[in-house]
Protein backbone atom coordinates (compact mmCIF):
# COMPACT_ATOMS: atom_id res chain seq x y z
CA UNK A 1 9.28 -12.79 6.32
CA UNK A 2 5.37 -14.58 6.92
CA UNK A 3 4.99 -11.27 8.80
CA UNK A 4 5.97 -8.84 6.19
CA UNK A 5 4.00 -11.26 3.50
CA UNK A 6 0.84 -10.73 5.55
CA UNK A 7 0.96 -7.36 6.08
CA UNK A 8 1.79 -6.69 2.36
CA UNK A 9 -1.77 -8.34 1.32
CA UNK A 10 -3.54 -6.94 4.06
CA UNK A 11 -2.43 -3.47 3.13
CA UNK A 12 -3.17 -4.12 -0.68
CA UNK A 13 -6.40 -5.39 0.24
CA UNK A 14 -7.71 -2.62 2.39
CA UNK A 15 -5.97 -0.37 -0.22
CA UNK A 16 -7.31 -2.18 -3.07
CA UNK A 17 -10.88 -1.36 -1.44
CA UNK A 18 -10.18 1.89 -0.31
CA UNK A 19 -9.91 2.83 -4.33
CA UNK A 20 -12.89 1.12 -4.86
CA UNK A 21 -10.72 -1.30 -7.31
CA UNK A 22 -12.03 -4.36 -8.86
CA UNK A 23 -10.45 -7.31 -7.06
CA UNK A 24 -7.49 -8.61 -8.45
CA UNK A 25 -6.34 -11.67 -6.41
CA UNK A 26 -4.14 -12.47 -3.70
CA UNK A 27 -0.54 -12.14 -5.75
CA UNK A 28 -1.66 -7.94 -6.88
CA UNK A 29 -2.74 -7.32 -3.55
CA UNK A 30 0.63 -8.56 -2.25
CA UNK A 31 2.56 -6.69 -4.56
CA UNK A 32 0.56 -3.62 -3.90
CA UNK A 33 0.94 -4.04 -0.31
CA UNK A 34 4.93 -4.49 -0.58
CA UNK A 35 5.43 -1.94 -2.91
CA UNK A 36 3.49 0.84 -1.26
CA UNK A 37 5.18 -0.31 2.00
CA UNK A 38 7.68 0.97 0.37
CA UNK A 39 6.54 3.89 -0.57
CA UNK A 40 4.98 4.65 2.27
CA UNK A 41 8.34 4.04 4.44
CA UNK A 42 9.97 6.11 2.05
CA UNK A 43 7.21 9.25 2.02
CA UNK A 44 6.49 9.28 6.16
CA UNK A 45 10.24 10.09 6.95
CA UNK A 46 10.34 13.16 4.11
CA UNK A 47 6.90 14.37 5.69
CA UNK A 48 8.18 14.48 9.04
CA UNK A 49 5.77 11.42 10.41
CA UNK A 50 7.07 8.87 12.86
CA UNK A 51 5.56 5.47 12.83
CA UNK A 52 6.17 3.08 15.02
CA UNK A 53 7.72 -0.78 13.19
CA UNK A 54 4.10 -2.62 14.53
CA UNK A 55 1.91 -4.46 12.43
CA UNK A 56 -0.49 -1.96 12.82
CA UNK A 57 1.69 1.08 12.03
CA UNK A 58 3.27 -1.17 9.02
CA UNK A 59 0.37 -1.88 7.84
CA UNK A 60 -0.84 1.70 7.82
CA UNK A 61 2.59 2.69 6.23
CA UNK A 62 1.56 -0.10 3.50
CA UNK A 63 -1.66 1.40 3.19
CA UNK A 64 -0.93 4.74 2.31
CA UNK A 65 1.47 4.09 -0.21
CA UNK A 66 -0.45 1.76 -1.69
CA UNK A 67 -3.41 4.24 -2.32
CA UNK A 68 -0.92 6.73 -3.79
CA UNK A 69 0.08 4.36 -6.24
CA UNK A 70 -3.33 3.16 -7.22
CA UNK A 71 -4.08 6.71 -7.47
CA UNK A 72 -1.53 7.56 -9.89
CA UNK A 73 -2.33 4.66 -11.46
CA UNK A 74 -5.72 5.92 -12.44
CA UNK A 75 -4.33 9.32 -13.60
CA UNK A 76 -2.21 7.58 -15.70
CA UNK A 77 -5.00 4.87 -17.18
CA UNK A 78 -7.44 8.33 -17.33
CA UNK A 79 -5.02 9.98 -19.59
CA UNK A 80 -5.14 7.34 -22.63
């Protein structure tokens, strides 16, 4: 669970930057991080990529998906 909490705000954080996103604190980088793990976890699979259940290849998983949603985020924010 501490494991899966960490890697969730590592992965929003490195997202959050990646996006070049204002910083939003510790809980939306968490969030980000969890839900974009699961995104990521659920987007690898249908592309045909294997990763391997480490932190690192978790946190890459949490990464990706994270940066997908942020960037559909900002199409939708670009379209109001």
């Amino acid at each position: 669970m501490i494991g899966a909490i960490i890697v969730g705000i590592l992965a929003g954080f490195i997202a959050n930057k990646l996006m070049k996103g204002e910083s939003e604190g510790c809980w939306w980088n968490l969030i980000l991080g969890l839900v974009g793990g699961a995104v990521g976890g659920w987007l690898f699979p249908k592309l045909g990529i294997d990763v391997e259940p480490t932190f690192i290849g978790e946190t890459i998983t949490g990464v990706v998906g994270a940066v997908i949603i942020l960037f559909i985020a900002s199409l939708l924010k670009g379209k109001k």
